[in-house]
Protein backbone atom coordinates (compact mmCIF):
# COMPACT_ATOMS: atom_id res chain seq x y z
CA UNK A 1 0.00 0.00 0.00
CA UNK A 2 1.36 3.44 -0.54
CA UNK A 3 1.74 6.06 1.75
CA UNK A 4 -0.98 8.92 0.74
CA UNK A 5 0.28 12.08 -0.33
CA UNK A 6 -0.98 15.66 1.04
CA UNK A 7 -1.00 18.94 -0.80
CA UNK A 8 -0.31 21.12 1.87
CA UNK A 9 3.48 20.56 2.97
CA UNK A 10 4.51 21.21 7.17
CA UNK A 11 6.03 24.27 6.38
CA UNK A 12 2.50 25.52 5.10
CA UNK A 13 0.97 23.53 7.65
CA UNK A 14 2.88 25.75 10.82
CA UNK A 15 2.76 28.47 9.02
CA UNK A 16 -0.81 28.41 9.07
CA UNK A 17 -0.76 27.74 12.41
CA UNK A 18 1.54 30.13 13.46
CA UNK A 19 -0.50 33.26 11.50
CA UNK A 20 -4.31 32.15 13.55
CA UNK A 21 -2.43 32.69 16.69
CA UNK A 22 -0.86 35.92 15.61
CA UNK A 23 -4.40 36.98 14.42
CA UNK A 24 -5.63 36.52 17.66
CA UNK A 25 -2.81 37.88 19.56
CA UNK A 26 -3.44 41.07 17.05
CA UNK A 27 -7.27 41.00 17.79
CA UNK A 28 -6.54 40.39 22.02
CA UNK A 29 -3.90 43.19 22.21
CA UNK A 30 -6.35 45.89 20.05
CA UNK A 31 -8.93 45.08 22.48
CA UNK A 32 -7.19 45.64 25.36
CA UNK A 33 -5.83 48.59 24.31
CA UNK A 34 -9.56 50.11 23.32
CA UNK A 35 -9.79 49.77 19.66
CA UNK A 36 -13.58 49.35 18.88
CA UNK A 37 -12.95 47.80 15.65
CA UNK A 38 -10.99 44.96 17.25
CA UNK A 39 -14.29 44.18 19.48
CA UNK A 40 -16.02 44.35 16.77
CA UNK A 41 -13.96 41.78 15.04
CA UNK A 42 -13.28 39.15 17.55
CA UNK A 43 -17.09 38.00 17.58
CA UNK A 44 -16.44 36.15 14.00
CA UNK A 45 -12.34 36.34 14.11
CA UNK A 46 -11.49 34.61 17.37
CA UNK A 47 -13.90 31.64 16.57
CA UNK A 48 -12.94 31.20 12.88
CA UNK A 49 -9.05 31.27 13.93
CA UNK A 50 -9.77 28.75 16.72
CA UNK A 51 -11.46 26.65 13.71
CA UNK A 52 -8.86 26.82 11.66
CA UNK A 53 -6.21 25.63 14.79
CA UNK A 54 -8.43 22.87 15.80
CA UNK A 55 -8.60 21.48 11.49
CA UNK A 56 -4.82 21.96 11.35
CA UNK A 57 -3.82 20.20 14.62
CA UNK A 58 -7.21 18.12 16.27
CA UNK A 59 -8.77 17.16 13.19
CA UNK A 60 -6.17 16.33 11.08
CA UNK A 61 -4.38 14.16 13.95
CA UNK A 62 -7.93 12.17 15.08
CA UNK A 63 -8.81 11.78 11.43
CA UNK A 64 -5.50 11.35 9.44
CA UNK A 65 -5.14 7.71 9.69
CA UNK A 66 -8.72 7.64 7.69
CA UNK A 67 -6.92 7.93 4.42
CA UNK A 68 -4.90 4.73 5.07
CA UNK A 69 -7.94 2.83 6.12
CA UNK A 70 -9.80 4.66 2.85
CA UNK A 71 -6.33 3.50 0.20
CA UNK A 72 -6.26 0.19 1.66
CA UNK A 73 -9.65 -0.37 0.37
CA UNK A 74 -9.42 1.02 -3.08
CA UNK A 75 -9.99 -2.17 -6.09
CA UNK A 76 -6.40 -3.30 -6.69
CA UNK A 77 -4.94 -2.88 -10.49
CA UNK A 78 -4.05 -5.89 -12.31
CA UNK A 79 -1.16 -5.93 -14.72
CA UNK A 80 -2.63 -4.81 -17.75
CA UNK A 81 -4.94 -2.46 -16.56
CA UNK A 82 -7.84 -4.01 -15.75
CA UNK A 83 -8.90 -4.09 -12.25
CA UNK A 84 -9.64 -6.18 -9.33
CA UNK A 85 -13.72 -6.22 -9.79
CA UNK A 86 -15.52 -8.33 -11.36
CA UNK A 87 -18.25 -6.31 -13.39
């Protein structure tokens, strides 16, 4: 069985990570110091960037070994093309 691949590499992947927590470092420190707009934001900015850090590290890590499971059950090619089913 192969390994599956991913798109998004672990430099992509931290950086990611890395940028939601600066976003809500950015939104907690404009709110402390009395900037409307960042109150204003962190109703739908704090919960989207606390998303995005629980599909990058939770999700991913609960749910990752799915894809094995998911290529392990794919029809095996035959040599020749044809496949494993019988139709």
């Amino acid at each position: 069985m192969q390994k599956p691949g991913y798109g998004l590499t672990r430099q992509a992947f931290w950086t990611s990570f890395v940028l939601a927590w600066i976003v809500i470092g950015a939104i907690v420190a404009g709110g402390l110091r009395g900037s409307r707009e960042a109150v204003d934001l962190a109703g739908i900015t704090v919960p989207s960037m606390i998303a995005l850090i629980a599909a990058l590290l939770g999700i991913h890590r609960a749910f990752g070994s799915m894809d094995y499971r998911s290529a392990a059950n794919l029809p095996r090619e035959q040599p020749g093309g044809a496949s494993g089913e019988i139709q």
